[in-house]
C-alpha atoms as a PDB file:
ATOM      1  CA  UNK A   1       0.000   0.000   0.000  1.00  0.00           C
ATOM      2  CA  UNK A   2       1.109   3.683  -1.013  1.00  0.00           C
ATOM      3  CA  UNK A   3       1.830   6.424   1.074  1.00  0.00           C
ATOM      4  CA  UNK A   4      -0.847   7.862  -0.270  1.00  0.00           C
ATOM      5  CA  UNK A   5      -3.551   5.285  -0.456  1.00  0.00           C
ATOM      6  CA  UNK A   6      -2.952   4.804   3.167  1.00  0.00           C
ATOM      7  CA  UNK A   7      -3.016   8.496   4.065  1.00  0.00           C
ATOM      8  CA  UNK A   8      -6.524   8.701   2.142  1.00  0.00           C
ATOM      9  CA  UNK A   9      -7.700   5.792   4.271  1.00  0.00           C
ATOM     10  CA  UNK A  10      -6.548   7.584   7.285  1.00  0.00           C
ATOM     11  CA  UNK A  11      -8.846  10.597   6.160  1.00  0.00           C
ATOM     12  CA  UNK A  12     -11.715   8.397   4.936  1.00  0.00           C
ATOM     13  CA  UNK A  13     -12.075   6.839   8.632  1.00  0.00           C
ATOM     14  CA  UNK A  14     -11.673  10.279  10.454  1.00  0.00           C
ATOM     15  CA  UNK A  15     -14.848  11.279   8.235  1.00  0.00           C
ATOM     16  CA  UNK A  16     -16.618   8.386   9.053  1.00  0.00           C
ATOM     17  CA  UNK A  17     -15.406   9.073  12.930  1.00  0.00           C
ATOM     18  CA  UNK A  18     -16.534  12.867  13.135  1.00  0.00           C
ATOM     19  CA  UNK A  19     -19.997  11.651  11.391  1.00  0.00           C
ATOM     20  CA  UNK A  20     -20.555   9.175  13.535  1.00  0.00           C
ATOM     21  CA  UNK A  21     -19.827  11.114  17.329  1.00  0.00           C
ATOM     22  CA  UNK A  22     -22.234  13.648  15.678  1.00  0.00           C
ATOM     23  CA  UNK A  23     -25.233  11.895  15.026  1.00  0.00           C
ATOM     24  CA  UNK A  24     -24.612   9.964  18.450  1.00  0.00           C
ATOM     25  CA  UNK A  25     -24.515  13.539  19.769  1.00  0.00           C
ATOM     26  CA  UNK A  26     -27.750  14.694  18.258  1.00  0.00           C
ATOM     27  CA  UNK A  27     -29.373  11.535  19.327  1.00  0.00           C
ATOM     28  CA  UNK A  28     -28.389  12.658  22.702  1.00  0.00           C
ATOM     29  CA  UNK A  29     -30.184  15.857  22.699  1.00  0.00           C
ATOM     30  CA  UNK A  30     -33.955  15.613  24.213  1.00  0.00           C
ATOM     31  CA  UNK A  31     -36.770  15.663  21.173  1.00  0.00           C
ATOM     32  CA  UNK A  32     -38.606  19.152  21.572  1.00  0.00           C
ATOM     33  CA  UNK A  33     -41.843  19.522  22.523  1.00  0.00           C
ATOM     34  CA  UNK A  34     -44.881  19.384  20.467  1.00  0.00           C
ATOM     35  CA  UNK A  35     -48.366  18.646  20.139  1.00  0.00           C
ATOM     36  CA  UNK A  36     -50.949  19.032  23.073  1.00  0.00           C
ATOM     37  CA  UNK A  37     -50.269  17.649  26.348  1.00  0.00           C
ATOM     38  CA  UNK A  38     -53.267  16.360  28.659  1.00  0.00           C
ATOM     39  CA  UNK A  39     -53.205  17.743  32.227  1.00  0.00           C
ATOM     40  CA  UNK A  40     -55.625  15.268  34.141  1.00  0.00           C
ATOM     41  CA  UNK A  41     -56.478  11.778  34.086  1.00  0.00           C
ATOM     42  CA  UNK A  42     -57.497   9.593  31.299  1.00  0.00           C
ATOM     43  CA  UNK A  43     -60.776   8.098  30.486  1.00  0.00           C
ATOM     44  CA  UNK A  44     -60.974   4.332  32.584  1.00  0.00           C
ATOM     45  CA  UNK A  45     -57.583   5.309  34.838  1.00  0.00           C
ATOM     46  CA  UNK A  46     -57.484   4.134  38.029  1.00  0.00           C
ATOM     47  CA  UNK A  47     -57.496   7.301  40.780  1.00  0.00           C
ATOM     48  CA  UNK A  48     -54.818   6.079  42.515  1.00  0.00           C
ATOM     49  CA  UNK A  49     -52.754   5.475  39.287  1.00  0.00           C
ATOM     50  CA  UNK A  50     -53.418   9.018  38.210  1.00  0.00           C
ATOM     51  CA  UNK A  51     -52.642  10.388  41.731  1.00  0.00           C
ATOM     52  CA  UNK A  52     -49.245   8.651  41.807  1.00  0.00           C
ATOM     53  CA  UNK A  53     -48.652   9.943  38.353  1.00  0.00           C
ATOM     54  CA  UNK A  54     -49.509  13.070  38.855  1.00  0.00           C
ATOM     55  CA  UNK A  55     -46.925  13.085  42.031  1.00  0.00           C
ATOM     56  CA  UNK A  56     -44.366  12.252  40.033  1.00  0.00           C
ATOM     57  CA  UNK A  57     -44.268  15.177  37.342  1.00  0.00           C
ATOM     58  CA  UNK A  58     -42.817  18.194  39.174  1.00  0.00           C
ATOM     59  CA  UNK A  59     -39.902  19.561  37.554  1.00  0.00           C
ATOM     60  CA  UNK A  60     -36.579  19.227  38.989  1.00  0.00           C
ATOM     61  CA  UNK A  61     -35.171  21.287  42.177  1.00  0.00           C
ATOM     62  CA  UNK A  62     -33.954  24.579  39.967  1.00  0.00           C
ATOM     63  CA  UNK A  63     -35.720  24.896  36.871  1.00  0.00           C
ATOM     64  CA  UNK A  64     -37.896  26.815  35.156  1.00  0.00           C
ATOM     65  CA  UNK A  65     -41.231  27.872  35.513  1.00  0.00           C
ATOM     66  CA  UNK A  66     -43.874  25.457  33.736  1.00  0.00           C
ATOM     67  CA  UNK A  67     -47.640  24.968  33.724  1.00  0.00           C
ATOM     68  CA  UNK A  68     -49.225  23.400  36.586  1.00  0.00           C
ATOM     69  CA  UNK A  69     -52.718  21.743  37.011  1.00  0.00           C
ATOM     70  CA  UNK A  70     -53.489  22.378  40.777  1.00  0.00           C
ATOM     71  CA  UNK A  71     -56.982  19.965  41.277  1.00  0.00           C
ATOM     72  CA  UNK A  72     -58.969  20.152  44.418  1.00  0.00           C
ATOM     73  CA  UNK A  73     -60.433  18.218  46.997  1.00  0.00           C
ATOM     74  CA  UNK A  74     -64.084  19.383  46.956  1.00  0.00           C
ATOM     75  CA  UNK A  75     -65.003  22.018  45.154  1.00  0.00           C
ATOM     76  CA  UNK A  76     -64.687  25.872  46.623  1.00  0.00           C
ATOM     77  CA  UNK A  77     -65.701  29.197  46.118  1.00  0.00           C
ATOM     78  CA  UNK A  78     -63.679  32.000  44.863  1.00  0.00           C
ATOM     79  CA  UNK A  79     -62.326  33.250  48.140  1.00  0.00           C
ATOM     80  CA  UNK A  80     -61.250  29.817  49.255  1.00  0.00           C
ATOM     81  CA  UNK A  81     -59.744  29.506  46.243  1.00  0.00           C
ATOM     82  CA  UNK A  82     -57.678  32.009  46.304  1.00  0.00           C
ATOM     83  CA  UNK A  83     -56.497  31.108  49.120  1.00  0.00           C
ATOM     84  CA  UNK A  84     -55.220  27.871  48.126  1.00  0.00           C
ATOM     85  CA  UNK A  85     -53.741  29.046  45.294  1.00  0.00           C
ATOM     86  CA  UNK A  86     -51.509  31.752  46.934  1.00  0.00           C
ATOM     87  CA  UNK A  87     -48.118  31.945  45.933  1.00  0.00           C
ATOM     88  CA  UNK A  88     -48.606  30.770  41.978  1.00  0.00           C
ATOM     89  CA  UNK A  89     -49.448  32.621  39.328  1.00  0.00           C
ATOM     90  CA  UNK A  90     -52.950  31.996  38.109  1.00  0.00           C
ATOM     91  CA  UNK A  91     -53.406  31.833  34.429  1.00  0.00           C
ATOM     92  CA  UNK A  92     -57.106  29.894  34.251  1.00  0.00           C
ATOM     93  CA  UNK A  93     -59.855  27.999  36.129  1.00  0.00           C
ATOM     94  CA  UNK A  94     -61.963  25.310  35.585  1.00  0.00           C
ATOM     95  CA  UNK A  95     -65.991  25.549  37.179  1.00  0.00           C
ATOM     96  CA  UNK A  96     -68.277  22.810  37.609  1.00  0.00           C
ATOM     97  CA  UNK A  97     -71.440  23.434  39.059  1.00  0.00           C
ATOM     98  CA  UNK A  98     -72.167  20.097  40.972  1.00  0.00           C
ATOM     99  CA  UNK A  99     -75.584  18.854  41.053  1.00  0.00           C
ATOM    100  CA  UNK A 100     -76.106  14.745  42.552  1.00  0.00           C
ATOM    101  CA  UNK A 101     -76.973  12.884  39.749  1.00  0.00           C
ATOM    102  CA  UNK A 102     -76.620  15.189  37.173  1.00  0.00           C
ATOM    103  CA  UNK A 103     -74.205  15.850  34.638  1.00  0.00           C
ATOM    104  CA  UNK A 104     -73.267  19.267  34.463  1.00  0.00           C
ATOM    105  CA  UNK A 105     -70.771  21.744  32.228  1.00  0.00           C
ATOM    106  CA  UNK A 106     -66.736  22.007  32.820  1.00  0.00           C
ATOM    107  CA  UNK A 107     -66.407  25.707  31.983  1.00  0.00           C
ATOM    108  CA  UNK A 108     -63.201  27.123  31.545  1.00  0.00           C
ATOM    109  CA  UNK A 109     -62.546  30.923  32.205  1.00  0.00           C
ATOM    110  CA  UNK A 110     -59.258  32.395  31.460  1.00  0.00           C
ATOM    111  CA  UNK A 111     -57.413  35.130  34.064  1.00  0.00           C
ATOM    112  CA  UNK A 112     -54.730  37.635  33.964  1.00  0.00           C
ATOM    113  CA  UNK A 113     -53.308  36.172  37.092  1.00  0.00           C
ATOM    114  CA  UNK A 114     -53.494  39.679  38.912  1.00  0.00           C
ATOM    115  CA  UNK A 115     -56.111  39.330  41.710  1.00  0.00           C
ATOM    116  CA  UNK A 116     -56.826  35.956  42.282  1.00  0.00           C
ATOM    117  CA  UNK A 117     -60.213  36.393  44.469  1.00  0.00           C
ATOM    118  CA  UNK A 118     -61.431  39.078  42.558  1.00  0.00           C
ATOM    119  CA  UNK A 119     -60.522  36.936  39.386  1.00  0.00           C
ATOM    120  CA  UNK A 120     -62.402  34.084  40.190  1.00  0.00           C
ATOM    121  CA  UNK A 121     -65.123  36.042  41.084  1.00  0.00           C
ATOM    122  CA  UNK A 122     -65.918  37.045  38.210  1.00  0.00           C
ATOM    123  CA  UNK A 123     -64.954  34.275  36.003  1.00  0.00           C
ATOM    124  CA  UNK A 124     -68.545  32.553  38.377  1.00  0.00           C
ATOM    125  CA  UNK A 125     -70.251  35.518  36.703  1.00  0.00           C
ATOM    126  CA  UNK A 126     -69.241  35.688  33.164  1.00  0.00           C
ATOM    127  CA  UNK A 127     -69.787  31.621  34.003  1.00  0.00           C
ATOM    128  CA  UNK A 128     -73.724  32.407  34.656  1.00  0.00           C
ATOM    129  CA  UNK A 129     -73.873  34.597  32.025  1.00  0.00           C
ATOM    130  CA  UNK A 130     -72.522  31.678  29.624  1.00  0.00           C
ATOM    131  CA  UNK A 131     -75.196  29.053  31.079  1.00  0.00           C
ATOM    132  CA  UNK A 132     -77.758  31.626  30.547  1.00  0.00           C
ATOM    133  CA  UNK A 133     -77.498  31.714  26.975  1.00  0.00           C
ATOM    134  CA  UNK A 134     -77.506  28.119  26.868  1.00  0.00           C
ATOM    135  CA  UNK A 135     -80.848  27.705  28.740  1.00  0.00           C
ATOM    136  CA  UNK A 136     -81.935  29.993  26.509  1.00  0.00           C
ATOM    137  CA  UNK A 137     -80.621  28.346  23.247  1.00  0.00           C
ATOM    138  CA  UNK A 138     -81.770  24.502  24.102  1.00  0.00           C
ATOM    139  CA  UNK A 139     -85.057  23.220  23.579  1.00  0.00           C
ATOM    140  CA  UNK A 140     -87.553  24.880  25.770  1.00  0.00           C
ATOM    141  CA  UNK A 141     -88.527  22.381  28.386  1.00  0.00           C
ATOM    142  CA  UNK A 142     -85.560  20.104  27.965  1.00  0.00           C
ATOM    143  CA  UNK A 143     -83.196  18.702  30.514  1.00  0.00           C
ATOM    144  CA  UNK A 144     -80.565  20.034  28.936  1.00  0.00           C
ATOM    145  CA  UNK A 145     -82.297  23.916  29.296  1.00  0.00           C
ATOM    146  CA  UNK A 146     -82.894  22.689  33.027  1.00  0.00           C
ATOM    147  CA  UNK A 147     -79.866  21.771  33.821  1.00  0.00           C
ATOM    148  CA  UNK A 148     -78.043  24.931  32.142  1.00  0.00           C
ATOM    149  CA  UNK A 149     -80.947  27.256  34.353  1.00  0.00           C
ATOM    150  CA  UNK A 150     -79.947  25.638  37.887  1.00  0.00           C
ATOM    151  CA  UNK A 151     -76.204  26.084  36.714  1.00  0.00           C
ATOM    152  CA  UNK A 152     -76.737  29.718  35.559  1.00  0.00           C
ATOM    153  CA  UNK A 153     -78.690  30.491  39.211  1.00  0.00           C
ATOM    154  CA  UNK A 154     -75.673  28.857  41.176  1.00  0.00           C
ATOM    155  CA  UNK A 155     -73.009  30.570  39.750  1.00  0.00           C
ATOM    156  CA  UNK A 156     -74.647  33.459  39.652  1.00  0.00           C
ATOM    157  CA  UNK A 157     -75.433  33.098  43.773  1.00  0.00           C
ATOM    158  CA  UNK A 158     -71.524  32.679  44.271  1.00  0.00           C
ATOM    159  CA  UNK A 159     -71.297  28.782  44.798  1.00  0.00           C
ATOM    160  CA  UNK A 160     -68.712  26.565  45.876  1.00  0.00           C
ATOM    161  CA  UNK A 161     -67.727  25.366  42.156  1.00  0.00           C
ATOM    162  CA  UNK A 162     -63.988  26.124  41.579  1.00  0.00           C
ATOM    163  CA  UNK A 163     -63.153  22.560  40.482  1.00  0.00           C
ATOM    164  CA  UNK A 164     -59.364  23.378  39.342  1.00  0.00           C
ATOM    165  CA  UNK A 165     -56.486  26.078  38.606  1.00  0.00           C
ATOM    166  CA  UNK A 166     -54.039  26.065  35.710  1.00  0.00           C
ATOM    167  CA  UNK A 167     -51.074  27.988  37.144  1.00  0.00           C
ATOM    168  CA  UNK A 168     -47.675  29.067  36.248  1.00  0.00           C
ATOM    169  CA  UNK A 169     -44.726  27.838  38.847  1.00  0.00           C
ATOM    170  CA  UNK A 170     -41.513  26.452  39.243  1.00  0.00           C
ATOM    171  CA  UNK A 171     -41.420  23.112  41.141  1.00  0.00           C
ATOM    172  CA  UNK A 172     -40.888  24.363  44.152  1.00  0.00           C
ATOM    173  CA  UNK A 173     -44.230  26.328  44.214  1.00  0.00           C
ATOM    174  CA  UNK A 174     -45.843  22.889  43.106  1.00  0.00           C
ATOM    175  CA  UNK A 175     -44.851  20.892  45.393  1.00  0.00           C
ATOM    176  CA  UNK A 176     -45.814  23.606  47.998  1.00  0.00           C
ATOM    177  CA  UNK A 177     -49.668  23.741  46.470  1.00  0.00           C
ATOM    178  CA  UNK A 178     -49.633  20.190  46.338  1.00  0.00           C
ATOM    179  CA  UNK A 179     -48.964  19.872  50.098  1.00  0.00           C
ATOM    180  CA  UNK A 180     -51.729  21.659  51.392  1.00  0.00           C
ATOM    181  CA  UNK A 181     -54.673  20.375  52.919  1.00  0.00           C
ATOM    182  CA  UNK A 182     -57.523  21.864  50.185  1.00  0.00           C
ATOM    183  CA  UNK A 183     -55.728  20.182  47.455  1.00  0.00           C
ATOM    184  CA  UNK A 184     -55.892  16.696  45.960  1.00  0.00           C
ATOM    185  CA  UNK A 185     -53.705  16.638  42.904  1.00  0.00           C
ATOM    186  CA  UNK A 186     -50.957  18.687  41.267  1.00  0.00           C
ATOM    187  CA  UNK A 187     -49.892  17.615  37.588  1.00  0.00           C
ATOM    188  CA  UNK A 188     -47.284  19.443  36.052  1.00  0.00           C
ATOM    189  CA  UNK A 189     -46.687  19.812  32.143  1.00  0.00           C
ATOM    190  CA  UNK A 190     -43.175  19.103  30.812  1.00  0.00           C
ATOM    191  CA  UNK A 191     -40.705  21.605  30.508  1.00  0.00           C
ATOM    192  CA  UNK A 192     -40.789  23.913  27.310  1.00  0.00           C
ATOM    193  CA  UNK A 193     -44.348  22.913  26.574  1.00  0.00           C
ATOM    194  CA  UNK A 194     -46.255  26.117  25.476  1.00  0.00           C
ATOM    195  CA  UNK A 195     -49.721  27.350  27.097  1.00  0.00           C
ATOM    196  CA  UNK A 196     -51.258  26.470  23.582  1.00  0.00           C
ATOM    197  CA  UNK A 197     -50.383  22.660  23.638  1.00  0.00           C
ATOM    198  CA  UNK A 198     -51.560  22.596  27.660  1.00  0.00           C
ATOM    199  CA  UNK A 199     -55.025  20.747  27.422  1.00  0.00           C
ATOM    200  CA  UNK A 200     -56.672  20.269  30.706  1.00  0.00           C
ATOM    201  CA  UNK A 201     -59.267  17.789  32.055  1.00  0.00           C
ATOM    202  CA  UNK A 202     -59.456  17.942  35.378  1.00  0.00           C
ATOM    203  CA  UNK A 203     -60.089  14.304  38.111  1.00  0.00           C
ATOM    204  CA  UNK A 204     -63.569  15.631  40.190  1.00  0.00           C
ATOM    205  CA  UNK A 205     -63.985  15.241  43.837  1.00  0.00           C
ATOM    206  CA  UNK A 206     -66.747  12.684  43.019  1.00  0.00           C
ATOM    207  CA  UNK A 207     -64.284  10.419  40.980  1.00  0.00           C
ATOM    208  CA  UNK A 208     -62.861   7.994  43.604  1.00  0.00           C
ATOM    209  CA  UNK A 209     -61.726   4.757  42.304  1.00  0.00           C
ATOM    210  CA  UNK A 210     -62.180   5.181  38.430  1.00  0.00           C
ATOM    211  CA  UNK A 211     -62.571   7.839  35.904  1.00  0.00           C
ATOM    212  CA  UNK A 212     -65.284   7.882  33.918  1.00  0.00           C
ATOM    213  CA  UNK A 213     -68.662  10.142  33.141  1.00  0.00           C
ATOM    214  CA  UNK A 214     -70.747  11.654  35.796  1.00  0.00           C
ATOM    215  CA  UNK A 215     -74.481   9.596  36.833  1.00  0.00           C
ATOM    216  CA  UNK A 216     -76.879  11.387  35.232  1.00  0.00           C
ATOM    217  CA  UNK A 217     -80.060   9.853  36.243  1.00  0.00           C
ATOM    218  CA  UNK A 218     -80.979  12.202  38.717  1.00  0.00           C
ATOM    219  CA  UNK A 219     -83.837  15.130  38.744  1.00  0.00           C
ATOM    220  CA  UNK A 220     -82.886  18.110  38.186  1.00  0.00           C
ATOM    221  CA  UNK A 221     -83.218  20.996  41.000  1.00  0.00           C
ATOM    222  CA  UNK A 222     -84.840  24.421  40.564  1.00  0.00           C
END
Protein backbone atom coordinates (compact mmCIF):
# COMPACT_ATOMS: atom_id res chain seq x y z
CA UNK A 1 0.00 0.00 0.00
CA UNK A 2 1.11 3.68 -1.01
CA UNK A 3 1.83 6.42 1.07
CA UNK A 4 -0.85 7.86 -0.27
CA UNK A 5 -3.55 5.29 -0.46
CA UNK A 6 -2.95 4.80 3.17
CA UNK A 7 -3.02 8.50 4.06
CA UNK A 8 -6.52 8.70 2.14
CA UNK A 9 -7.70 5.79 4.27
CA UNK A 10 -6.55 7.58 7.29
CA UNK A 11 -8.85 10.60 6.16
CA UNK A 12 -11.72 8.40 4.94
CA UNK A 13 -12.07 6.84 8.63
CA UNK A 14 -11.67 10.28 10.45
CA UNK A 15 -14.85 11.28 8.24
CA UNK A 16 -16.62 8.39 9.05
CA UNK A 17 -15.41 9.07 12.93
CA UNK A 18 -16.53 12.87 13.13
CA UNK A 19 -20.00 11.65 11.39
CA UNK A 20 -20.56 9.18 13.54
CA UNK A 21 -19.83 11.11 17.33
CA UNK A 22 -22.23 13.65 15.68
CA UNK A 23 -25.23 11.90 15.03
CA UNK A 24 -24.61 9.96 18.45
CA UNK A 25 -24.52 13.54 19.77
CA UNK A 26 -27.75 14.69 18.26
CA UNK A 27 -29.37 11.54 19.33
CA UNK A 28 -28.39 12.66 22.70
CA UNK A 29 -30.18 15.86 22.70
CA UNK A 30 -33.96 15.61 24.21
CA UNK A 31 -36.77 15.66 21.17
CA UNK A 32 -38.61 19.15 21.57
CA UNK A 33 -41.84 19.52 22.52
CA UNK A 34 -44.88 19.38 20.47
CA UNK A 35 -48.37 18.65 20.14
CA UNK A 36 -50.95 19.03 23.07
CA UNK A 37 -50.27 17.65 26.35
CA UNK A 38 -53.27 16.36 28.66
CA UNK A 39 -53.21 17.74 32.23
CA UNK A 40 -55.63 15.27 34.14
CA UNK A 41 -56.48 11.78 34.09
CA UNK A 42 -57.50 9.59 31.30
CA UNK A 43 -60.78 8.10 30.49
CA UNK A 44 -60.97 4.33 32.58
CA UNK A 45 -57.58 5.31 34.84
CA UNK A 46 -57.48 4.13 38.03
CA UNK A 47 -57.50 7.30 40.78
CA UNK A 48 -54.82 6.08 42.52
CA UNK A 49 -52.75 5.47 39.29
CA UNK A 50 -53.42 9.02 38.21
CA UNK A 51 -52.64 10.39 41.73
CA UNK A 52 -49.24 8.65 41.81
CA UNK A 53 -48.65 9.94 38.35
CA UNK A 54 -49.51 13.07 38.86
CA UNK A 55 -46.92 13.09 42.03
CA UNK A 56 -44.37 12.25 40.03
CA UNK A 57 -44.27 15.18 37.34
CA UNK A 58 -42.82 18.19 39.17
CA UNK A 59 -39.90 19.56 37.55
CA UNK A 60 -36.58 19.23 38.99
CA UNK A 61 -35.17 21.29 42.18
CA UNK A 62 -33.95 24.58 39.97
CA UNK A 63 -35.72 24.90 36.87
CA UNK A 64 -37.90 26.81 35.16
CA UNK A 65 -41.23 27.87 35.51
CA UNK A 66 -43.87 25.46 33.74
CA UNK A 67 -47.64 24.97 33.72
CA UNK A 68 -49.22 23.40 36.59
CA UNK A 69 -52.72 21.74 37.01
CA UNK A 70 -53.49 22.38 40.78
CA UNK A 71 -56.98 19.97 41.28
CA UNK A 72 -58.97 20.15 44.42
CA UNK A 73 -60.43 18.22 47.00
CA UNK A 74 -64.08 19.38 46.96
CA UNK A 75 -65.00 22.02 45.15
CA UNK A 76 -64.69 25.87 46.62
CA UNK A 77 -65.70 29.20 46.12
CA UNK A 78 -63.68 32.00 44.86
CA UNK A 79 -62.33 33.25 48.14
CA UNK A 80 -61.25 29.82 49.25
CA UNK A 81 -59.74 29.51 46.24
CA UNK A 82 -57.68 32.01 46.30
CA UNK A 83 -56.50 31.11 49.12
CA UNK A 84 -55.22 27.87 48.13
CA UNK A 85 -53.74 29.05 45.29
CA UNK A 86 -51.51 31.75 46.93
CA UNK A 87 -48.12 31.95 45.93
CA UNK A 88 -48.61 30.77 41.98
CA UNK A 89 -49.45 32.62 39.33
CA UNK A 90 -52.95 32.00 38.11
CA UNK A 91 -53.41 31.83 34.43
CA UNK A 92 -57.11 29.89 34.25
CA UNK A 93 -59.86 28.00 36.13
CA UNK A 94 -61.96 25.31 35.58
CA UNK A 95 -65.99 25.55 37.18
CA UNK A 96 -68.28 22.81 37.61
CA UNK A 97 -71.44 23.43 39.06
CA UNK A 98 -72.17 20.10 40.97
CA UNK A 99 -75.58 18.85 41.05
CA UNK A 100 -76.11 14.75 42.55
CA UNK A 101 -76.97 12.88 39.75
CA UNK A 102 -76.62 15.19 37.17
CA UNK A 103 -74.21 15.85 34.64
CA UNK A 104 -73.27 19.27 34.46
CA UNK A 105 -70.77 21.74 32.23
CA UNK A 106 -66.74 22.01 32.82
CA UNK A 107 -66.41 25.71 31.98
CA UNK A 108 -63.20 27.12 31.55
CA UNK A 109 -62.55 30.92 32.21
CA UNK A 110 -59.26 32.39 31.46
CA UNK A 111 -57.41 35.13 34.06
CA UNK A 112 -54.73 37.63 33.96
CA UNK A 113 -53.31 36.17 37.09
CA UNK A 114 -53.49 39.68 38.91
CA UNK A 115 -56.11 39.33 41.71
CA UNK A 116 -56.83 35.96 42.28
CA UNK A 117 -60.21 36.39 44.47
CA UNK A 118 -61.43 39.08 42.56
CA UNK A 119 -60.52 36.94 39.39
CA UNK A 120 -62.40 34.08 40.19
CA UNK A 121 -65.12 36.04 41.08
CA UNK A 122 -65.92 37.05 38.21
CA UNK A 123 -64.95 34.27 36.00
CA UNK A 124 -68.54 32.55 38.38
CA UNK A 125 -70.25 35.52 36.70
CA UNK A 126 -69.24 35.69 33.16
CA UNK A 127 -69.79 31.62 34.00
CA UNK A 128 -73.72 32.41 34.66
CA UNK A 129 -73.87 34.60 32.03
CA UNK A 130 -72.52 31.68 29.62
CA UNK A 131 -75.20 29.05 31.08
CA UNK A 132 -77.76 31.63 30.55
CA UNK A 133 -77.50 31.71 26.97
CA UNK A 134 -77.51 28.12 26.87
CA UNK A 135 -80.85 27.70 28.74
CA UNK A 136 -81.94 29.99 26.51
CA UNK A 137 -80.62 28.35 23.25
CA UNK A 138 -81.77 24.50 24.10
CA UNK A 139 -85.06 23.22 23.58
CA UNK A 140 -87.55 24.88 25.77
CA UNK A 141 -88.53 22.38 28.39
CA UNK A 142 -85.56 20.10 27.96
CA UNK A 143 -83.20 18.70 30.51
CA UNK A 144 -80.57 20.03 28.94
CA UNK A 145 -82.30 23.92 29.30
CA UNK A 146 -82.89 22.69 33.03
CA UNK A 147 -79.87 21.77 33.82
CA UNK A 148 -78.04 24.93 32.14
CA UNK A 149 -80.95 27.26 34.35
CA UNK A 150 -79.95 25.64 37.89
CA UNK A 151 -76.20 26.08 36.71
CA UNK A 152 -76.74 29.72 35.56
CA UNK A 153 -78.69 30.49 39.21
CA UNK A 154 -75.67 28.86 41.18
CA UNK A 155 -73.01 30.57 39.75
CA UNK A 156 -74.65 33.46 39.65
CA UNK A 157 -75.43 33.10 43.77
CA UNK A 158 -71.52 32.68 44.27
CA UNK A 159 -71.30 28.78 44.80
CA UNK A 160 -68.71 26.56 45.88
CA UNK A 161 -67.73 25.37 42.16
CA UNK A 162 -63.99 26.12 41.58
CA UNK A 163 -63.15 22.56 40.48
CA UNK A 164 -59.36 23.38 39.34
CA UNK A 165 -56.49 26.08 38.61
CA UNK A 166 -54.04 26.06 35.71
CA UNK A 167 -51.07 27.99 37.14
CA UNK A 168 -47.67 29.07 36.25
CA UNK A 169 -44.73 27.84 38.85
CA UNK A 170 -41.51 26.45 39.24
CA UNK A 171 -41.42 23.11 41.14
CA UNK A 172 -40.89 24.36 44.15
CA UNK A 173 -44.23 26.33 44.21
CA UNK A 174 -45.84 22.89 43.11
CA UNK A 175 -44.85 20.89 45.39
CA UNK A 176 -45.81 23.61 48.00
CA UNK A 177 -49.67 23.74 46.47
CA UNK A 178 -49.63 20.19 46.34
CA UNK A 179 -48.96 19.87 50.10
CA UNK A 180 -51.73 21.66 51.39
CA UNK A 181 -54.67 20.38 52.92
CA UNK A 182 -57.52 21.86 50.19
CA UNK A 183 -55.73 20.18 47.45
CA UNK A 184 -55.89 16.70 45.96
CA UNK A 185 -53.70 16.64 42.90
CA UNK A 186 -50.96 18.69 41.27
CA UNK A 187 -49.89 17.62 37.59
CA UNK A 188 -47.28 19.44 36.05
CA UNK A 189 -46.69 19.81 32.14
CA UNK A 190 -43.18 19.10 30.81
CA UNK A 191 -40.71 21.60 30.51
CA UNK A 192 -40.79 23.91 27.31
CA UNK A 193 -44.35 22.91 26.57
CA UNK A 194 -46.25 26.12 25.48
CA UNK A 195 -49.72 27.35 27.10
CA UNK A 196 -51.26 26.47 23.58
CA UNK A 197 -50.38 22.66 23.64
CA UNK A 198 -51.56 22.60 27.66
CA UNK A 199 -55.03 20.75 27.42
CA UNK A 200 -56.67 20.27 30.71
CA UNK A 201 -59.27 17.79 32.05
CA UNK A 202 -59.46 17.94 35.38
CA UNK A 203 -60.09 14.30 38.11
CA UNK A 204 -63.57 15.63 40.19
CA UNK A 205 -63.98 15.24 43.84
CA UNK A 206 -66.75 12.68 43.02
CA UNK A 207 -64.28 10.42 40.98
CA UNK A 208 -62.86 7.99 43.60
CA UNK A 209 -61.73 4.76 42.30
CA UNK A 210 -62.18 5.18 38.43
CA UNK A 211 -62.57 7.84 35.90
CA UNK A 212 -65.28 7.88 33.92
CA UNK A 213 -68.66 10.14 33.14
CA UNK A 214 -70.75 11.65 35.80
CA UNK A 215 -74.48 9.60 36.83
CA UNK A 216 -76.88 11.39 35.23
CA UNK A 217 -80.06 9.85 36.24
CA UNK A 218 -80.98 12.20 38.72
CA UNK A 219 -83.84 15.13 38.74
CA UNK A 220 -82.89 18.11 38.19
CA UNK A 221 -83.22 21.00 41.00
CA UNK A 222 -84.84 24.42 40.56
Amino acid sequence: MTFRTRWGLLIALLVVFTLTMLLAGQRAQPPPVTGVERLGPDSGELVADYLQRAAGSFPPPGGGEVWGLVQLGDYLDPAAAAQEMRGARLSSVVLRVPLPGVQTALIFQDLPGQHPAVELAGAMRAAAQERAQAAGQAPPGSRRAAVATAEAARLRAGCTCVLAVLVRADGAVLRDLASRVGVRAVQAAHPGTPREDVAVSPLLPEQRDTVGPVSDEGPVPP
